[in-house]
N, C-alpha and C. Protein backbone atom coordinates (compact mmCIF):
# COMPACT_ATOMS: atom_id res chain seq x y z
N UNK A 1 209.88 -99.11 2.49
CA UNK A 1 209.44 -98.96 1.12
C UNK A 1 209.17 -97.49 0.83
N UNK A 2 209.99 -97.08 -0.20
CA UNK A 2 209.69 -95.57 -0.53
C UNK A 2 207.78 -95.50 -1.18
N UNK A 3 207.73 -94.41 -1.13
CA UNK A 3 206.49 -93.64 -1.15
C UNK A 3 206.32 -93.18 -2.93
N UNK A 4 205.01 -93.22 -3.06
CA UNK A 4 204.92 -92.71 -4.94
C UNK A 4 205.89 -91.36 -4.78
N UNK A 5 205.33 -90.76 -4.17
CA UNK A 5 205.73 -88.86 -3.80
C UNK A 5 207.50 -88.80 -3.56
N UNK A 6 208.20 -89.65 -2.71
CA UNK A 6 209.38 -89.63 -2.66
C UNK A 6 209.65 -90.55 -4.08
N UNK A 7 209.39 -91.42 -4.70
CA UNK A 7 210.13 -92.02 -5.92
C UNK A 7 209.97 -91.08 -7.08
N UNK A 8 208.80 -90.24 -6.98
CA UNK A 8 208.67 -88.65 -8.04
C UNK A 8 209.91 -87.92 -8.18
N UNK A 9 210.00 -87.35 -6.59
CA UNK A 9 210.81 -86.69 -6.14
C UNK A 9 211.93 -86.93 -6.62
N UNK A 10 212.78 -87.99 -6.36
CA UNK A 10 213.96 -88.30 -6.61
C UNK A 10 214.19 -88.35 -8.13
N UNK A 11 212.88 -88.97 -8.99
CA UNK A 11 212.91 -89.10 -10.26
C UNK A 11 213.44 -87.56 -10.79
N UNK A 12 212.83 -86.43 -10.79
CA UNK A 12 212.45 -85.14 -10.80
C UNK A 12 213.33 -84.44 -10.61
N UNK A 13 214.27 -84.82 -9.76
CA UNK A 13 215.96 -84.34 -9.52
C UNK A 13 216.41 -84.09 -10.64
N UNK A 14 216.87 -84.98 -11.51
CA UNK A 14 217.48 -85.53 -12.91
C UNK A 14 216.60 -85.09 -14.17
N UNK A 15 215.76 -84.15 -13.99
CA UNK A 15 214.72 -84.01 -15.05
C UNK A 15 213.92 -82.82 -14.65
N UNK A 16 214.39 -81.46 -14.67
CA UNK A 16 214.39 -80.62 -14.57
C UNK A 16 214.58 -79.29 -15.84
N UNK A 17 215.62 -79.88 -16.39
CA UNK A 17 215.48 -78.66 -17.79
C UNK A 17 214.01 -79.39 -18.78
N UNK A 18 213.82 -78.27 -19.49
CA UNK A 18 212.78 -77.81 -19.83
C UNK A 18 212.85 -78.81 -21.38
N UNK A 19 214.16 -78.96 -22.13
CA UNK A 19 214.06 -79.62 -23.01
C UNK A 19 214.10 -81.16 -22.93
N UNK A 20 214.56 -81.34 -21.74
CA UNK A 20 215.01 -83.21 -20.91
C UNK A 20 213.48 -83.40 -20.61
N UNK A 21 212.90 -82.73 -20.15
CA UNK A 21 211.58 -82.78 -19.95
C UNK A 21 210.67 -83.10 -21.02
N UNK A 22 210.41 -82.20 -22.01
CA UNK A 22 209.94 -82.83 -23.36
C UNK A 22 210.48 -83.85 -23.99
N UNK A 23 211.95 -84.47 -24.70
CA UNK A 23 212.31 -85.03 -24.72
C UNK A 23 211.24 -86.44 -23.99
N UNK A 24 211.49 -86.42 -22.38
CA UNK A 24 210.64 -87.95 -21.87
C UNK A 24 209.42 -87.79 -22.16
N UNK A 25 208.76 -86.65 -22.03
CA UNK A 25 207.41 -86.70 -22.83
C UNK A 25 206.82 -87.89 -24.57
N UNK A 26 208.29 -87.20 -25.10
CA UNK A 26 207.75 -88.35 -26.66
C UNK A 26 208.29 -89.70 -25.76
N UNK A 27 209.60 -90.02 -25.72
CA UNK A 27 210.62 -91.17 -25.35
C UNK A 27 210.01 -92.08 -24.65
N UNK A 28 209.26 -91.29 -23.05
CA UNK A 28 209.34 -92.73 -22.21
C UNK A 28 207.79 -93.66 -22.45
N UNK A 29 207.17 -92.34 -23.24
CA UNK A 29 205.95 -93.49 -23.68
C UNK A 29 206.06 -94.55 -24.67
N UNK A 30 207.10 -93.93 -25.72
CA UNK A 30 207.93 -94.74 -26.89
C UNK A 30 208.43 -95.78 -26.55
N UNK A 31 209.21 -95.82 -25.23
CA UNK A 31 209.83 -96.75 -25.11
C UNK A 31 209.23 -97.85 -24.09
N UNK A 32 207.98 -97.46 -23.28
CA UNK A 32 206.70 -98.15 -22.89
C UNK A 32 206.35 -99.15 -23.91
N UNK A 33 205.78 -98.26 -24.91
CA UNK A 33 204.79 -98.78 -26.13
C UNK A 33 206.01 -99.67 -26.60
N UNK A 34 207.36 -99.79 -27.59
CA UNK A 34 208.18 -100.13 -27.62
C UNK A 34 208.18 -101.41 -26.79
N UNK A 35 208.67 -101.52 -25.65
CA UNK A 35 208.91 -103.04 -25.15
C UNK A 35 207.23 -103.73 -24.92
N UNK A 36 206.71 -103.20 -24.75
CA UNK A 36 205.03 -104.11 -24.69
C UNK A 36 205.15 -104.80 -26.32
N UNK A 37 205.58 -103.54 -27.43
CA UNK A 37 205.64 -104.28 -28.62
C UNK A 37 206.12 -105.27 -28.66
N UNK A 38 207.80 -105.57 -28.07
CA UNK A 38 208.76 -106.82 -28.24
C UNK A 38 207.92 -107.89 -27.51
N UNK A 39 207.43 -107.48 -26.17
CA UNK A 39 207.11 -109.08 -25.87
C UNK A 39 205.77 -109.25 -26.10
N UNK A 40 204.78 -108.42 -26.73
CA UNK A 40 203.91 -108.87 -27.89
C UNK A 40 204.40 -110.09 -28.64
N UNK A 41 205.07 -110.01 -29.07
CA UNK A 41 205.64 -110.86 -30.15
C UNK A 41 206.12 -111.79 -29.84
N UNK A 42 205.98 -112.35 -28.56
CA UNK A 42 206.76 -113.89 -27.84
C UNK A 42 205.61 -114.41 -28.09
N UNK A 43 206.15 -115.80 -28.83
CA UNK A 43 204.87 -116.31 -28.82
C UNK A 43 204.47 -117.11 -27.69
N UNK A 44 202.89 -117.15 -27.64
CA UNK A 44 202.06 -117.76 -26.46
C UNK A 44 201.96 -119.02 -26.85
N UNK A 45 201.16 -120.00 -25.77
CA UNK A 45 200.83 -121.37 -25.54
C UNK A 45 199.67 -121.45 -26.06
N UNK A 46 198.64 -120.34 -26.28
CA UNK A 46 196.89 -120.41 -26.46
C UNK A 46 196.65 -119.53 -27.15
N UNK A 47 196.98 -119.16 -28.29
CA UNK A 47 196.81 -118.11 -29.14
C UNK A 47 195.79 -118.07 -30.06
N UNK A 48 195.25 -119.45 -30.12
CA UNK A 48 194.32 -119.44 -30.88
C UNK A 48 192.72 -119.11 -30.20
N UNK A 49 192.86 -118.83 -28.63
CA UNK A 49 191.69 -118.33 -27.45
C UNK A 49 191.64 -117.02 -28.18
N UNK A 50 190.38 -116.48 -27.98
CA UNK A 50 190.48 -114.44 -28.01
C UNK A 50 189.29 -114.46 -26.65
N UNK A 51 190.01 -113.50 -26.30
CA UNK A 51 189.22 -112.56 -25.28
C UNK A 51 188.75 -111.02 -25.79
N UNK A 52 188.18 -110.92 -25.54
CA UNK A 52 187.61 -109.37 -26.41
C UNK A 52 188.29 -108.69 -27.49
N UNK A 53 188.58 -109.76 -28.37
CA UNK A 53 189.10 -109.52 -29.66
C UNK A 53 190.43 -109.35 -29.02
N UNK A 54 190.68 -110.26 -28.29
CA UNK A 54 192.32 -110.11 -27.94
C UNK A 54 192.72 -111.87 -28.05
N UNK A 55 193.81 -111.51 -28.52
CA UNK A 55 194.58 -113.34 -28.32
C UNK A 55 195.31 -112.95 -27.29
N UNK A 56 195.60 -113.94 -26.39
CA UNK A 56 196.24 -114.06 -24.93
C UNK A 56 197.65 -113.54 -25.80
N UNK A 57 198.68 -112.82 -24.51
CA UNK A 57 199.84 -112.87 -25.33
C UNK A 57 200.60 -113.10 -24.12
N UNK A 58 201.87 -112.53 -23.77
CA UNK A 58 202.77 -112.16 -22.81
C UNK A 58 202.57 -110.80 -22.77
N UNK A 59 202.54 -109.58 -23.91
CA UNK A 59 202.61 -108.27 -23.10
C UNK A 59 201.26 -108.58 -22.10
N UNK A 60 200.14 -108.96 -21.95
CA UNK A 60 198.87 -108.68 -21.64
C UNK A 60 199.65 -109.20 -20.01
N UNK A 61 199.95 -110.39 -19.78
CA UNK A 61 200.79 -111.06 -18.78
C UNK A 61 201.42 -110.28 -17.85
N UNK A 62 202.65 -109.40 -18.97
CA UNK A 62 203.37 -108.36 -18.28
C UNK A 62 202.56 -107.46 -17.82
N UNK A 63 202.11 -106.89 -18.66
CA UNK A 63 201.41 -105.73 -18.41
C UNK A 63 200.22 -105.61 -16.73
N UNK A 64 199.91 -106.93 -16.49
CA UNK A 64 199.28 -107.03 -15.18
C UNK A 64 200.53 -107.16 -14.05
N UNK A 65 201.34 -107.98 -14.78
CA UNK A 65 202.18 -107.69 -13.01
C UNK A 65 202.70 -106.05 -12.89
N UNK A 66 202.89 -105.31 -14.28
CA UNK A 66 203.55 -104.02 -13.76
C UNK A 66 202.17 -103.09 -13.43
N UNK A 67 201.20 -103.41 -14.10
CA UNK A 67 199.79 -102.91 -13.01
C UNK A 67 199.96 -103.36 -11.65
N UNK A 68 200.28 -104.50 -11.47
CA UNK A 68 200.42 -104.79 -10.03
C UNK A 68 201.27 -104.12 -9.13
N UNK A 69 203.06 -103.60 -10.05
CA UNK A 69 203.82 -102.61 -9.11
C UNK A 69 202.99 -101.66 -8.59
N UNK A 70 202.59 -100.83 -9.74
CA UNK A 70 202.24 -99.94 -9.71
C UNK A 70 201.01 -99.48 -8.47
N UNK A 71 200.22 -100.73 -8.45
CA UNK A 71 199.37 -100.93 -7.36
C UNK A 71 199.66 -100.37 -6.02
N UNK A 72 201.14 -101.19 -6.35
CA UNK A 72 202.20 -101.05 -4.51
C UNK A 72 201.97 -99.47 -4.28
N UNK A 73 202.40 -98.70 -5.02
CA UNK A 73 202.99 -97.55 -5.21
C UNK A 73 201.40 -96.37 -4.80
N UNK A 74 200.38 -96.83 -5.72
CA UNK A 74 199.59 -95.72 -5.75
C UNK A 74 198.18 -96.19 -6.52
N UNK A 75 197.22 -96.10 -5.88
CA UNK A 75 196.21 -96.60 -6.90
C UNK A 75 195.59 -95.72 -8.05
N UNK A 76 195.72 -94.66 -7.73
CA UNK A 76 194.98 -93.65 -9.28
C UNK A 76 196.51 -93.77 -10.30
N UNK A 77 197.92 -93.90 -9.69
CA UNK A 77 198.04 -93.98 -10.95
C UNK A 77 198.37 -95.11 -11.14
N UNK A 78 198.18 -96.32 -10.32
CA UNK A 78 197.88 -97.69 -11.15
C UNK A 78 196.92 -97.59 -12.23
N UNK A 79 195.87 -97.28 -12.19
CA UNK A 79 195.06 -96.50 -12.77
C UNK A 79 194.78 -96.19 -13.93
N UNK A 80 195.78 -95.00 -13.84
CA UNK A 80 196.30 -94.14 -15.14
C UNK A 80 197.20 -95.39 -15.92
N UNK A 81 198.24 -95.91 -15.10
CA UNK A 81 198.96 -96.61 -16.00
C UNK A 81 198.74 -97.98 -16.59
N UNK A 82 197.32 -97.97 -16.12
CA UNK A 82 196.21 -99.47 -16.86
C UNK A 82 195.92 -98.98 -17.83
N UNK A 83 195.09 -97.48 -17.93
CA UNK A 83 194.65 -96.81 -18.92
C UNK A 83 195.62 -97.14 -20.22
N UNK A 84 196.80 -96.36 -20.20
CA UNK A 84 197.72 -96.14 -20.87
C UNK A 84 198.51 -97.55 -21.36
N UNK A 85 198.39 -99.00 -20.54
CA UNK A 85 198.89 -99.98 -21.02
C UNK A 85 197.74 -100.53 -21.90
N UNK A 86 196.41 -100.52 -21.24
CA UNK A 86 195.67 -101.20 -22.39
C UNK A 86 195.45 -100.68 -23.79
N UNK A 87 195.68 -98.88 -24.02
CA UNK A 87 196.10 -98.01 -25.36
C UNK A 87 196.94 -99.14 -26.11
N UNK A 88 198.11 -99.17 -25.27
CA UNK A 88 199.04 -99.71 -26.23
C UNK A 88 199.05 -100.91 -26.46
N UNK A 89 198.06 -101.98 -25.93
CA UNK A 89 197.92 -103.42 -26.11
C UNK A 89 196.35 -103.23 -27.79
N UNK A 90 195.69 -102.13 -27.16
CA UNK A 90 194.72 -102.12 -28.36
C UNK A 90 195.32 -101.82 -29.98
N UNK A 91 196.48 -100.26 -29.58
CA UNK A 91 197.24 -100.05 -31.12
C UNK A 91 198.12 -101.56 -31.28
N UNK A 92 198.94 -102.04 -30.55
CA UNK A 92 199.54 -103.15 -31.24
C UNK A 92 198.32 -104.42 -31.67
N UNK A 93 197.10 -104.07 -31.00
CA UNK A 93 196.00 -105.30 -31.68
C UNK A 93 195.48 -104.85 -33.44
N UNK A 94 195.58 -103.30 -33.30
CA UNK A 94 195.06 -102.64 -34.54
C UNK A 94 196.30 -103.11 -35.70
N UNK A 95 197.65 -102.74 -35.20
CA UNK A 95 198.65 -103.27 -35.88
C UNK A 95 198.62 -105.09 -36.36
N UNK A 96 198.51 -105.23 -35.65
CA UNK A 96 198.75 -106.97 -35.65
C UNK A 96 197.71 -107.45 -36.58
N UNK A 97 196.25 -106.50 -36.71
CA UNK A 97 195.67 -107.04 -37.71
C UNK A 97 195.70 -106.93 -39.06
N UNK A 98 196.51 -105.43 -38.94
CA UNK A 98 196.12 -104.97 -40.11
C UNK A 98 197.87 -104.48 -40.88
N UNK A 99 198.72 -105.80 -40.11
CA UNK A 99 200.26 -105.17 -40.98
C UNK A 99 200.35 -106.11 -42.03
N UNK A 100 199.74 -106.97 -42.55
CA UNK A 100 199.62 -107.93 -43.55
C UNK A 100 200.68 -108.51 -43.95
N UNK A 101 201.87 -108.98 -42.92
CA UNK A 101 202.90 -109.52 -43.08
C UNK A 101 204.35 -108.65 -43.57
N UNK A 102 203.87 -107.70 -43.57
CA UNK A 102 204.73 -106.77 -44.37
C UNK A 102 205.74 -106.02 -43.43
N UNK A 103 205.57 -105.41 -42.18
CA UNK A 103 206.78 -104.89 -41.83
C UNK A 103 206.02 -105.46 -40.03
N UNK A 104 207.01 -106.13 -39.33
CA UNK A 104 206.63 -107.09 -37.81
C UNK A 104 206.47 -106.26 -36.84
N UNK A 105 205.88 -106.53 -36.22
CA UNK A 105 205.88 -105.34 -34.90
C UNK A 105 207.36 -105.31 -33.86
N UNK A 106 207.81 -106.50 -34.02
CA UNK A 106 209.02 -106.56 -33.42
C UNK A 106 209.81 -105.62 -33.83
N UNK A 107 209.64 -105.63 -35.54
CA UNK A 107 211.09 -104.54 -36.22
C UNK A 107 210.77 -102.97 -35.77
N UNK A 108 209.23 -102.70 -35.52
CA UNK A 108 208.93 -101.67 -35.35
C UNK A 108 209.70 -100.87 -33.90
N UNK A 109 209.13 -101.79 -33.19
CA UNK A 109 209.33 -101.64 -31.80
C UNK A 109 210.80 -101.61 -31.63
N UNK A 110 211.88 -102.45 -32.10
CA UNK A 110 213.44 -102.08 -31.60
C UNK A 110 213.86 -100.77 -32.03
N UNK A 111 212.96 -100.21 -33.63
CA UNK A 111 213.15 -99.26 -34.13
C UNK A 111 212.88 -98.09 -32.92
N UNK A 112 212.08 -98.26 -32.54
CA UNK A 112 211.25 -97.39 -31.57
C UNK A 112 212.29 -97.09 -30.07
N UNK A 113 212.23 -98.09 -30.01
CA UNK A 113 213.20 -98.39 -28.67
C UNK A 113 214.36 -97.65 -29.06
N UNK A 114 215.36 -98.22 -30.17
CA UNK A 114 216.87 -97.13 -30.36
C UNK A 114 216.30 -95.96 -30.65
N UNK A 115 215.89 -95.77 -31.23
CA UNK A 115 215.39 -94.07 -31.44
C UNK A 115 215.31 -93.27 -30.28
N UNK A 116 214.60 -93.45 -29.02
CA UNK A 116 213.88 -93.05 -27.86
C UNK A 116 215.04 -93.16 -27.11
N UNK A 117 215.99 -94.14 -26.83
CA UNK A 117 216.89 -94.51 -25.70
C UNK A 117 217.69 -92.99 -26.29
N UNK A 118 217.92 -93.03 -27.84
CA UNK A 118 218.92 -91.93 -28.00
C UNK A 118 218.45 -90.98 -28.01
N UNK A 119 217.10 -90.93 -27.87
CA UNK A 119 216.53 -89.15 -27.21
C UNK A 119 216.72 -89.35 -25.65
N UNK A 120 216.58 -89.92 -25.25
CA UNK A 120 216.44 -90.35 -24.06
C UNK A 120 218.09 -89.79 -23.02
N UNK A 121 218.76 -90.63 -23.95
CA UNK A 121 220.71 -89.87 -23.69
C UNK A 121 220.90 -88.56 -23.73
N UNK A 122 220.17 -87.82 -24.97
CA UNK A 122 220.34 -86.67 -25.64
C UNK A 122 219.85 -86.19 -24.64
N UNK A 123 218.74 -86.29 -24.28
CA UNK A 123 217.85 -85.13 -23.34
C UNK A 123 218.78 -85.20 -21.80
N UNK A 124 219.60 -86.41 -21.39
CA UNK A 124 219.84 -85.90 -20.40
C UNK A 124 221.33 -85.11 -20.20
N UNK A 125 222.01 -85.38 -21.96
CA UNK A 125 223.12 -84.59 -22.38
C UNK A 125 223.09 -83.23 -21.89
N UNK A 126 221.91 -82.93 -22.27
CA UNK A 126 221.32 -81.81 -21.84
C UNK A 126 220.96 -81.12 -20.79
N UNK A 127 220.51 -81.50 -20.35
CA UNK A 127 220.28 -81.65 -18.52
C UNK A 127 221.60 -81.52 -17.84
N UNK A 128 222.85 -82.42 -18.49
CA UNK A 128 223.91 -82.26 -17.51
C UNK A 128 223.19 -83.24 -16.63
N UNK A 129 222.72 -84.29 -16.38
CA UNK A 129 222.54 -85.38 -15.48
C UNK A 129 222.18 -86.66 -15.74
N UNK A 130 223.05 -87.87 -15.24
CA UNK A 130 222.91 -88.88 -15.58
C UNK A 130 221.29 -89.76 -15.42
N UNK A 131 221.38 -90.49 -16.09
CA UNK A 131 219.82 -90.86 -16.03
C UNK A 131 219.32 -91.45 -14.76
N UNK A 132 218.16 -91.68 -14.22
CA UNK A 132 218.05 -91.85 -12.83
C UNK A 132 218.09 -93.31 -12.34
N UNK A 133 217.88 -94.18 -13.82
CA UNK A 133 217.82 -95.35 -13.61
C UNK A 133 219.26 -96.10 -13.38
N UNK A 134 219.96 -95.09 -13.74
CA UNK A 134 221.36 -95.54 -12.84
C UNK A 134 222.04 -95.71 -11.77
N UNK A 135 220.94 -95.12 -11.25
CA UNK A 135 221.00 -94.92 -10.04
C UNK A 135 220.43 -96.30 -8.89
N UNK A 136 219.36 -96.64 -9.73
CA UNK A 136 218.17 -97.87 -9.17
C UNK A 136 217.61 -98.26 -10.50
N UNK A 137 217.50 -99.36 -10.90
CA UNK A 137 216.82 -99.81 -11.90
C UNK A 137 215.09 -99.85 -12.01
N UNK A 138 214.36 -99.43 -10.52
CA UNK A 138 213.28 -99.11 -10.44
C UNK A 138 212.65 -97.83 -10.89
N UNK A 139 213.95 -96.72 -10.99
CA UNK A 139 213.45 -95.77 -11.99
C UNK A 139 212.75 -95.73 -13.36
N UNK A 140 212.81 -96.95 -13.72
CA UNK A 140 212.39 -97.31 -15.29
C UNK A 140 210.89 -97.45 -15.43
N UNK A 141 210.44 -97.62 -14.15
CA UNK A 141 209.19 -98.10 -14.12
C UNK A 141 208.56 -96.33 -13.64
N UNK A 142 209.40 -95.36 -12.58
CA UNK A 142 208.85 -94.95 -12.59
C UNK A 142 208.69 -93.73 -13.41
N UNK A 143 209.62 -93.91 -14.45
CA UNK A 143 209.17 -92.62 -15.79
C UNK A 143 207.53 -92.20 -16.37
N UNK A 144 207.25 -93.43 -16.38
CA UNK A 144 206.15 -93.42 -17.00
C UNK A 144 205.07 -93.10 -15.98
N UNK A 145 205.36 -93.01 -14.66
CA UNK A 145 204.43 -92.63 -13.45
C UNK A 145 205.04 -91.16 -13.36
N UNK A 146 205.82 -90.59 -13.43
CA UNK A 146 206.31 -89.19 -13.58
C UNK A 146 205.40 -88.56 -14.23
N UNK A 147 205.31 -89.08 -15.59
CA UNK A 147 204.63 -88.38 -16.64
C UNK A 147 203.50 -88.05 -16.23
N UNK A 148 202.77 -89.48 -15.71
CA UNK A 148 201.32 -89.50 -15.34
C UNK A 148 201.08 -88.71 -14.15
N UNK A 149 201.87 -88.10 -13.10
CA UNK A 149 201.82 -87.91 -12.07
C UNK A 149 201.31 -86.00 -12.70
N UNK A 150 201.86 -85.57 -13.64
CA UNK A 150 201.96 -84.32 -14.11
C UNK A 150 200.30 -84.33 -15.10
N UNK A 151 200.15 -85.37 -15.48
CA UNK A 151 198.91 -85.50 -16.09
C UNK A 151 197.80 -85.13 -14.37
N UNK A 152 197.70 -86.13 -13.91
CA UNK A 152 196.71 -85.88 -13.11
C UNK A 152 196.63 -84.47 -12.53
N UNK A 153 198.34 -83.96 -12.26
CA UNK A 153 197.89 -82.32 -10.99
C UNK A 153 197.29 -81.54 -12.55
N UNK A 154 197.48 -81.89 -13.74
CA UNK A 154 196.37 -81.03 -14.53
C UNK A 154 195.16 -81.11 -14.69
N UNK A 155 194.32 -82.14 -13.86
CA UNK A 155 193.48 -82.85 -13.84
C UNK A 155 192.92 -82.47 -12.85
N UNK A 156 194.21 -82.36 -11.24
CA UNK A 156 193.39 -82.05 -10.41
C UNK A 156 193.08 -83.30 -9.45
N UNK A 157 194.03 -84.52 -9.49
CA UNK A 157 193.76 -85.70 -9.26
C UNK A 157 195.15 -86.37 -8.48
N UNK A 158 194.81 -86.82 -7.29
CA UNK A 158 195.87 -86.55 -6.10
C UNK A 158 195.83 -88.02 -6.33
N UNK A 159 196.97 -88.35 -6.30
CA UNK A 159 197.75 -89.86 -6.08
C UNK A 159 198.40 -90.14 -5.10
């Protein structure tokens, strides 16, 4: 089983210019926030339960087993990337209350998603390197631990 530090590594290969780099900065949180949105929107079996002003959903579901990868991998930034999933389970709760039928979080979120995938292309147009998740489809998961991984050494916080 590879190591957080070697799945960085390899990530980090492919993401090296300076604009591919910003680029995943907006994108891979976009496209985080983005699919938590879509399966937000599956509907549940018990929706009418709330837990701390939450209705049970599927992202909440998902969102613990990929806390759980993440676990495998590294615990501060399991961590970090609890932090950062429950953000985006609270804005889609702020949304969900307050879109008054008027535009779905689903439409939002695919919006979100094509937008980001095609920064996402662009930035590595740029780069001159194919994306890493082509490589392994486990790269997908670890974009968003990349990011975080650069958050913490500004922090000062060893994973």
């Amino acid at each position: 089983m590879k190591t957080i530090n070697t799945w960085l590594e390899e990530y980090g290969e492919s993401h090296k210019n300076p604009t591919n780099k910003m680029v995943h900065w907006i994108c891979v949180p976009a496209i985080f926030f983005s699919i938590v949105g879509l399966v937000w929107e599956i509907p549940f079996p018990w929706q009418d339960f709330t837990i701390w002003g939450f209705h049970p959903n599927w992202a909440i579901v998902s969102l613990l087993l990929v806390f759980g990868y993440y676990l495998t991998l590294s615990i501060p930034i399991a961590l970090g990337m609890f932090i950062f999933g429950s953000a985006c389970l609270a804005l889609l709760n702020v949304i969900d209350h307050s879109k008054e039928g008027n535009f779905p979080i689903w439409i939002l979120s695919i919006s979100l998603f094509i937008v980001a995938w095609i920064g996402q292309f662009w930035g590595h147009s740029v780069e001159g390197k194919k994306p890493s998740f082509l490589k392994d489809l486990q790269f997908l998961m670890i974009g968003p631990a990349w990011l975080m991984s650069f958050i913490y050494q500004k922090l000062g916080i060893k994973y």
